[in-house]
PDB file of N, CA and C in Angstrom:
ATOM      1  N   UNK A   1       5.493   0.563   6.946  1.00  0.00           N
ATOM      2  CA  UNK A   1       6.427   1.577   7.420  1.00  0.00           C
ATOM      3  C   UNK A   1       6.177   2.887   6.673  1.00  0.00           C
ATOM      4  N   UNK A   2       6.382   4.083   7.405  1.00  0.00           N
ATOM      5  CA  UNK A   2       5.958   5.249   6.957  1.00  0.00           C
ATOM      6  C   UNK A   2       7.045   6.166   7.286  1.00  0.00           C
ATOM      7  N   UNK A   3       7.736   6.871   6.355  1.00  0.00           N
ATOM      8  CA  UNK A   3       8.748   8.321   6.343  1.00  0.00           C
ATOM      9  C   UNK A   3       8.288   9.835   6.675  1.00  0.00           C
ATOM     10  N   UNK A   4       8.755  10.167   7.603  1.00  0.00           N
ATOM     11  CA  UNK A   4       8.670  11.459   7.957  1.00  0.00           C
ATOM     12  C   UNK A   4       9.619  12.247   6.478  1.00  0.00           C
ATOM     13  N   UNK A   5       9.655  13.344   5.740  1.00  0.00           N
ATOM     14  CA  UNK A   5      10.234  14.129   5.127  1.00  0.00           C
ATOM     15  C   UNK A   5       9.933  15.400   5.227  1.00  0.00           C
ATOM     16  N   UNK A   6      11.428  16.306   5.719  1.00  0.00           N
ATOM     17  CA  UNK A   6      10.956  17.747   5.545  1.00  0.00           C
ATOM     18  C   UNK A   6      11.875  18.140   4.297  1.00  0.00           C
ATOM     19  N   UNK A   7      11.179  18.907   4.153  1.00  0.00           N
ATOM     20  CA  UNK A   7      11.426  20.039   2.475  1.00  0.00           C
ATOM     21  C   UNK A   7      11.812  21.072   2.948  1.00  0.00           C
ATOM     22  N   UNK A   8      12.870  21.683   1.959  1.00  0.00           N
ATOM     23  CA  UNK A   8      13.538  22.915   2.341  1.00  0.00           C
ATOM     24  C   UNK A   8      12.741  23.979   1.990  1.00  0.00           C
ATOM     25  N   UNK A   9      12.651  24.925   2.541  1.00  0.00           N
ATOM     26  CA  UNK A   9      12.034  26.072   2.459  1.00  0.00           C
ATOM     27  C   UNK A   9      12.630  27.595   2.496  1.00  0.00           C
ATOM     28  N   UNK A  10      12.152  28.420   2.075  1.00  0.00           N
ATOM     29  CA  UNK A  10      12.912  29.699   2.093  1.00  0.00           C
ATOM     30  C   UNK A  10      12.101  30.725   3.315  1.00  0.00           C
ATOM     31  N   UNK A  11      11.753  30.081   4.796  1.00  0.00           N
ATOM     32  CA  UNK A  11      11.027  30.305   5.478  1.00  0.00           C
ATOM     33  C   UNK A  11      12.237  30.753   6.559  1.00  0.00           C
ATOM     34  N   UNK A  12      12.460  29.385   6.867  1.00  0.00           N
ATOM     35  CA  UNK A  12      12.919  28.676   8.115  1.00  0.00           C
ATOM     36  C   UNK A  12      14.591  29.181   8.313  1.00  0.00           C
ATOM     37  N   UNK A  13      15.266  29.961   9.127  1.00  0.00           N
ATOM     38  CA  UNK A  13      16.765  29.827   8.896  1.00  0.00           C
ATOM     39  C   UNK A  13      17.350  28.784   9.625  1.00  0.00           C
ATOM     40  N   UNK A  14      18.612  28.353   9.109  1.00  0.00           N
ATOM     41  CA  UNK A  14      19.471  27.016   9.265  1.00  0.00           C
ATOM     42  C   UNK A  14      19.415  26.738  10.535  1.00  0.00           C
ATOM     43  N   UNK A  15      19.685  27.202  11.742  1.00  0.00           N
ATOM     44  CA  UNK A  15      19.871  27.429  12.803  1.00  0.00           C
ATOM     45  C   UNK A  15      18.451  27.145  13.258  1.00  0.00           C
ATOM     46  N   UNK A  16      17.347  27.628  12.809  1.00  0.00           N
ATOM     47  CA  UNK A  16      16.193  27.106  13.186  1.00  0.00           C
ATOM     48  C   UNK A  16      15.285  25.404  13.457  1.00  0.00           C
ATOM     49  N   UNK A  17      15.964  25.424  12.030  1.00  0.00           N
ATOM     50  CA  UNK A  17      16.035  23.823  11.521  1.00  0.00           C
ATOM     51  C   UNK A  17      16.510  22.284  12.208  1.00  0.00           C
ATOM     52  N   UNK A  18      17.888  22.967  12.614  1.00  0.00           N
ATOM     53  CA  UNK A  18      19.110  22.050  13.299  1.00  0.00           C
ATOM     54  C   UNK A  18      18.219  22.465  14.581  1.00  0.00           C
ATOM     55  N   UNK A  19      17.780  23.580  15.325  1.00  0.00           N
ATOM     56  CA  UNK A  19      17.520  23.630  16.647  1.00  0.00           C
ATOM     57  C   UNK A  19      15.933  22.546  16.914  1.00  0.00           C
ATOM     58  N   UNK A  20      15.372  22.530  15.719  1.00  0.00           N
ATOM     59  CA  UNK A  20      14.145  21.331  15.968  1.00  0.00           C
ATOM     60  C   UNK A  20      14.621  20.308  15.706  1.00  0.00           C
ATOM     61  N   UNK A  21      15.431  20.009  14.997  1.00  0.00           N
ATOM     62  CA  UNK A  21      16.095  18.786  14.872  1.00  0.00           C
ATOM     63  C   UNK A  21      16.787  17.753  16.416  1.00  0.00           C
ATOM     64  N   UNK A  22      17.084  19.094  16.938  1.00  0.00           N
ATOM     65  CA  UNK A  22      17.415  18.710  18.346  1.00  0.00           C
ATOM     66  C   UNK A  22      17.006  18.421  19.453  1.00  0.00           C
ATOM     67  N   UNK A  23      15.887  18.969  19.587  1.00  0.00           N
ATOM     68  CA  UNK A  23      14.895  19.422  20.378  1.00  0.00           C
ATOM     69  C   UNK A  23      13.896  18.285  20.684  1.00  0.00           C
ATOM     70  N   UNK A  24      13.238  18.059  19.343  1.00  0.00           N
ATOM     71  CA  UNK A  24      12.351  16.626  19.220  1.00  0.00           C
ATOM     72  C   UNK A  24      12.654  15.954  18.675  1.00  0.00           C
ATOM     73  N   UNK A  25      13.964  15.893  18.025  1.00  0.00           N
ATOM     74  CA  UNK A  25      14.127  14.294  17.552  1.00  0.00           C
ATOM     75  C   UNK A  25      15.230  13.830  18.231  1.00  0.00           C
ATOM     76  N   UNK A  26      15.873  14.713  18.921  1.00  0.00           N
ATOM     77  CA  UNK A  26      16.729  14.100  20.053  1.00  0.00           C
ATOM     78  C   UNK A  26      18.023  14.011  19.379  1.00  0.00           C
ATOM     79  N   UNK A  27      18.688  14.977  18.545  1.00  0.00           N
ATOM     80  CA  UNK A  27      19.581  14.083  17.553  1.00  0.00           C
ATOM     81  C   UNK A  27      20.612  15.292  18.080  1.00  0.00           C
ATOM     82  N   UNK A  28      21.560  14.515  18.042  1.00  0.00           N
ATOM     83  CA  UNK A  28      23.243  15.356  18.862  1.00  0.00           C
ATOM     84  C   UNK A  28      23.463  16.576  17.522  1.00  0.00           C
ATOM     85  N   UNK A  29      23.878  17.819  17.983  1.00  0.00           N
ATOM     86  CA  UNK A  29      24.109  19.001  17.154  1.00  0.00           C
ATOM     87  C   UNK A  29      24.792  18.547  15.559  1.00  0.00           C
ATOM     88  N   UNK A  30      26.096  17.791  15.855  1.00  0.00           N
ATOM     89  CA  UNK A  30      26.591  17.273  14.185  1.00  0.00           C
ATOM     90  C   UNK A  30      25.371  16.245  13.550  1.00  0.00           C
ATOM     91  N   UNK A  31      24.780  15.550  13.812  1.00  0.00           N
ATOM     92  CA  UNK A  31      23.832  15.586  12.990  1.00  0.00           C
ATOM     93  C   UNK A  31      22.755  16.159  12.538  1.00  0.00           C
ATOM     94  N   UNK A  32      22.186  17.024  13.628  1.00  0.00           N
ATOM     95  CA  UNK A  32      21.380  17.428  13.224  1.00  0.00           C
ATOM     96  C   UNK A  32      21.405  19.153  12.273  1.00  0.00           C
ATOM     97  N   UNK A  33      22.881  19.216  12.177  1.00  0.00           N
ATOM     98  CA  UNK A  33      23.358  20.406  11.562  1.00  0.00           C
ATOM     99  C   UNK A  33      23.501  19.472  10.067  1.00  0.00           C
ATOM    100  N   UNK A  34      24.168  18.084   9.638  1.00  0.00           N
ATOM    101  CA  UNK A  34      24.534  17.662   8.792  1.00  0.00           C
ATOM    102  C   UNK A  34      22.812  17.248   7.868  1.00  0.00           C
ATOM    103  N   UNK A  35      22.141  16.774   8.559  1.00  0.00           N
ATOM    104  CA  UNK A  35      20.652  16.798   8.009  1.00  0.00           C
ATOM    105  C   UNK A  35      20.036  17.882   7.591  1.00  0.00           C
ATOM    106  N   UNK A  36      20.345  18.779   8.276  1.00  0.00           N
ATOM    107  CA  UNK A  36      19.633  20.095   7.755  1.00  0.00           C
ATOM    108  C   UNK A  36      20.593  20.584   6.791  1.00  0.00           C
ATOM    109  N   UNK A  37      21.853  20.209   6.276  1.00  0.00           N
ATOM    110  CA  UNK A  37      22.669  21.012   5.830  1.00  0.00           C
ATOM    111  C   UNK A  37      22.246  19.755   4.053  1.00  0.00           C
ATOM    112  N   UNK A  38      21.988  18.468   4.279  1.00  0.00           N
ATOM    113  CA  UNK A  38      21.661  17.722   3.333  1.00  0.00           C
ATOM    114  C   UNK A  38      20.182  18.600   2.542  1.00  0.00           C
ATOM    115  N   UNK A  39      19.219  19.017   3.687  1.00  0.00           N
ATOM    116  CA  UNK A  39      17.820  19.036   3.358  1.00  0.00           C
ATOM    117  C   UNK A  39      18.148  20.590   2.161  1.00  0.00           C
ATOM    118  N   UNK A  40      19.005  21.094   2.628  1.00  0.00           N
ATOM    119  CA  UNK A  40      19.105  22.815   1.726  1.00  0.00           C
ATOM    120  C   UNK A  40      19.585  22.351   0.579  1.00  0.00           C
ATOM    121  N   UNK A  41      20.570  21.488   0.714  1.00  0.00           N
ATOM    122  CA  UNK A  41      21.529  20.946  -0.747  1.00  0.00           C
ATOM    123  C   UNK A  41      20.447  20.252  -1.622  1.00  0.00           C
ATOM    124  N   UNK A  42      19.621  19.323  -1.410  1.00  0.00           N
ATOM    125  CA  UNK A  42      18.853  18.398  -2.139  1.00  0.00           C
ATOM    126  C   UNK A  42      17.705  18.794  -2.495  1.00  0.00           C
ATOM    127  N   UNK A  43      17.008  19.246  -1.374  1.00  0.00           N
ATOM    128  CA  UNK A  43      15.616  19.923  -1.108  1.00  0.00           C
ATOM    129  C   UNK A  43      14.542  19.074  -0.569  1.00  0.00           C
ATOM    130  N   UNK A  44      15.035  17.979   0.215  1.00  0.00           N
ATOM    131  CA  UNK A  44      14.580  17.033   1.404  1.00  0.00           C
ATOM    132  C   UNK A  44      15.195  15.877   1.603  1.00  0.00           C
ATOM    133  N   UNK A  45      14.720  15.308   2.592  1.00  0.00           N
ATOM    134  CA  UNK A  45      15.295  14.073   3.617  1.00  0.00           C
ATOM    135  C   UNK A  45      14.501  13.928   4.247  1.00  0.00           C
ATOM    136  N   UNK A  46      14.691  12.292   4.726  1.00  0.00           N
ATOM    137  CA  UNK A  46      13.940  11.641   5.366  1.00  0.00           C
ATOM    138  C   UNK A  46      14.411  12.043   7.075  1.00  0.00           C
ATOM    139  N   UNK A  47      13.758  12.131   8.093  1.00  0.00           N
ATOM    140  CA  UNK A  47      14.534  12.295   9.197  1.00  0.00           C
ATOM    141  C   UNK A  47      13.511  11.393   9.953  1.00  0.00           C
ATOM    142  N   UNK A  48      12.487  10.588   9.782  1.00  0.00           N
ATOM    143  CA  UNK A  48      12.176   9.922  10.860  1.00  0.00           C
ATOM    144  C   UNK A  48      11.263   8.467  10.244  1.00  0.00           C
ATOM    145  N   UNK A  49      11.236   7.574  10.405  1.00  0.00           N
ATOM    146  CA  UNK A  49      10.658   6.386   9.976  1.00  0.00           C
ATOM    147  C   UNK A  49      10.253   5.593  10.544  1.00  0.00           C
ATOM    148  N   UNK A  50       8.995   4.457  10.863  1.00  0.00           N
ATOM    149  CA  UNK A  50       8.059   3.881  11.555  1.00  0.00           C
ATOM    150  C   UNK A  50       6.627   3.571  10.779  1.00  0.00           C
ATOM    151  N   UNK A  51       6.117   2.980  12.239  1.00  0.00           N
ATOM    152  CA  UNK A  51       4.468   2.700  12.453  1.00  0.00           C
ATOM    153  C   UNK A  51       4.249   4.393  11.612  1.00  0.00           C
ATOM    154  N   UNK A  52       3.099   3.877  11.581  1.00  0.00           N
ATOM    155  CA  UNK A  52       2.037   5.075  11.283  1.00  0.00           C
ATOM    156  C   UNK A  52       2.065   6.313  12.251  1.00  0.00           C
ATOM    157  N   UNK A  53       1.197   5.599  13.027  1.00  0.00           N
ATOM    158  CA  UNK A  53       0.904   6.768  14.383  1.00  0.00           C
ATOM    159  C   UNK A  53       1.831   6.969  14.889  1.00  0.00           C
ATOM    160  N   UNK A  54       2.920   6.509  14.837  1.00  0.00           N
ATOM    161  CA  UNK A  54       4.877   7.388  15.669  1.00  0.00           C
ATOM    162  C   UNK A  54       5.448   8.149  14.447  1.00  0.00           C
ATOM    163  N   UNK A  55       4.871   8.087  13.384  1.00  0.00           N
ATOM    164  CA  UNK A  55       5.566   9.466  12.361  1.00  0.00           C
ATOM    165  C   UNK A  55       4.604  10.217  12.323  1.00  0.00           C
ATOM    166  N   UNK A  56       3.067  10.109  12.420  1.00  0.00           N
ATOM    167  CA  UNK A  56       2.242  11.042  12.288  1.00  0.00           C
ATOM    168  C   UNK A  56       2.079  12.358  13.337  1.00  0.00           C
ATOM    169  N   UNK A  57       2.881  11.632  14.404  1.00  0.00           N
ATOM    170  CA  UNK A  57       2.775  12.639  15.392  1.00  0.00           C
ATOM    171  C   UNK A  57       4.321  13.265  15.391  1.00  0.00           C
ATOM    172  N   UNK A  58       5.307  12.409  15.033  1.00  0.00           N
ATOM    173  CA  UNK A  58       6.635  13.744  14.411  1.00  0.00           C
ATOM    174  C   UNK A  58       6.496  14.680  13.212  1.00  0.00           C
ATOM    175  N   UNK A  59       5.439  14.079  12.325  1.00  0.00           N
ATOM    176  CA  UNK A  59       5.289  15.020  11.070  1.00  0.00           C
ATOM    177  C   UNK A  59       4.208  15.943  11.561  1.00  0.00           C
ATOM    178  N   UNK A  60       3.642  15.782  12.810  1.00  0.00           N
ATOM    179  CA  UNK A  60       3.119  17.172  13.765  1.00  0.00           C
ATOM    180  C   UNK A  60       3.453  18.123  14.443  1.00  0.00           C
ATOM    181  N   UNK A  61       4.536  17.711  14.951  1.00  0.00           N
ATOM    182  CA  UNK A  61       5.195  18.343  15.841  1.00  0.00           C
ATOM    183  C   UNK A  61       6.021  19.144  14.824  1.00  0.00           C
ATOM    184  N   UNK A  62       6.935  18.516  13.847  1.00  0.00           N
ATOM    185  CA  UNK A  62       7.621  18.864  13.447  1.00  0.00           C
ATOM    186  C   UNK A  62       6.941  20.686  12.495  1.00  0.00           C
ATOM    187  N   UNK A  63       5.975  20.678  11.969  1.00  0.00           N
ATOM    188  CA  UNK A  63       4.663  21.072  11.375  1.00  0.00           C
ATOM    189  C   UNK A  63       4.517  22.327  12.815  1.00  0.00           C
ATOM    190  N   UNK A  64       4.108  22.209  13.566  1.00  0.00           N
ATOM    191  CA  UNK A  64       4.080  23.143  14.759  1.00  0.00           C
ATOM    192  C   UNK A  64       5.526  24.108  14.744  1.00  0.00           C
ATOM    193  N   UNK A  65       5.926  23.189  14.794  1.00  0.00           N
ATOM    194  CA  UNK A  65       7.525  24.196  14.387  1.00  0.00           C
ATOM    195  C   UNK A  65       7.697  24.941  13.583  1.00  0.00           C
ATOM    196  N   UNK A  66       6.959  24.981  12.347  1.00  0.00           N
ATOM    197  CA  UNK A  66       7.195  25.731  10.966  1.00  0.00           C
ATOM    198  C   UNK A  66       7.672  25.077  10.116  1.00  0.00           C
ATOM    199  N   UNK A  67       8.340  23.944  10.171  1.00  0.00           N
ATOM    200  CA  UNK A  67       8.952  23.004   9.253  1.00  0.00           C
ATOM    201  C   UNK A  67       7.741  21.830   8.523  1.00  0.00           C
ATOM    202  N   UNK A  68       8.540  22.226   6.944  1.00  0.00           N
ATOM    203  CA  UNK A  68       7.792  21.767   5.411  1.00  0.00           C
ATOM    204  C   UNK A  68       7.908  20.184   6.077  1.00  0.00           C
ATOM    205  N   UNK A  69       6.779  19.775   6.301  1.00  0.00           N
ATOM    206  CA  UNK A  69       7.397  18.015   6.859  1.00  0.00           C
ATOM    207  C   UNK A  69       6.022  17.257   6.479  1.00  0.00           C
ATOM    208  N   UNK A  70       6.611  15.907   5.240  1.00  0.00           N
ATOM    209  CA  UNK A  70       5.047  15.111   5.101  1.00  0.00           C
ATOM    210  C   UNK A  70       5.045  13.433   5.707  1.00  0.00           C
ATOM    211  N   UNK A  71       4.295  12.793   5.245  1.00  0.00           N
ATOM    212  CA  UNK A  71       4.333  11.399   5.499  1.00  0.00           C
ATOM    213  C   UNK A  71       4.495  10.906   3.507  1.00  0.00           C
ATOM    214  N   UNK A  72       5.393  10.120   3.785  1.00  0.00           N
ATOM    215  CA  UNK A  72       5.325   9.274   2.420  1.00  0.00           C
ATOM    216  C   UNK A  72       5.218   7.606   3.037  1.00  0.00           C
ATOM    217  N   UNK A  73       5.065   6.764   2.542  1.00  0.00           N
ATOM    218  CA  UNK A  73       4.855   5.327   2.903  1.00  0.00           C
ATOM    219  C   UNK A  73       6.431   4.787   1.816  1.00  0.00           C
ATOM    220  N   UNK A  74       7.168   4.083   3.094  1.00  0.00           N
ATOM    221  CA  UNK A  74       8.430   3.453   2.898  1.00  0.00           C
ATOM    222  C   UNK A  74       8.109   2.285   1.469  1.00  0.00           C
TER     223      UNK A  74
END
């Protein structure tokens, strides 16, 4: 099993964040405002977990977006 993680950045504004959050990971506005609102407080979170090749291609997409996002192994 493999973790998607994005890192907060001084790039991206909040609103940006929560709107990819929504977009491709499919996740209803209160969470995906409450994840992004975790990722600024801490300075990352996990937001997606799996196979290999099904996080490698969210930690792409996500990456296309502008968002700090790696693979760590669960």
């Amino acid at each position: 099993m493999w973790n998607v993680v994005v890192w907060n950045d001084e790039v991206n504004l909040a609103a940006h964040v929560a709107y990819v959050f929504r977009r491709l990971l499919g996740m209803p506005r209160e969470d995906a405002t409450s994840l992004m609102l975790d990722i600024h407080r801490t300075g990352s979170a996990t937001v997606a977990c799996g196979a290999r090749e099904h996080v490698e291609l969210t930690c792409f997409r996500l990456r296309t977006h502008g968002l700090d996002a790696t693979l760590e192994l669960a």
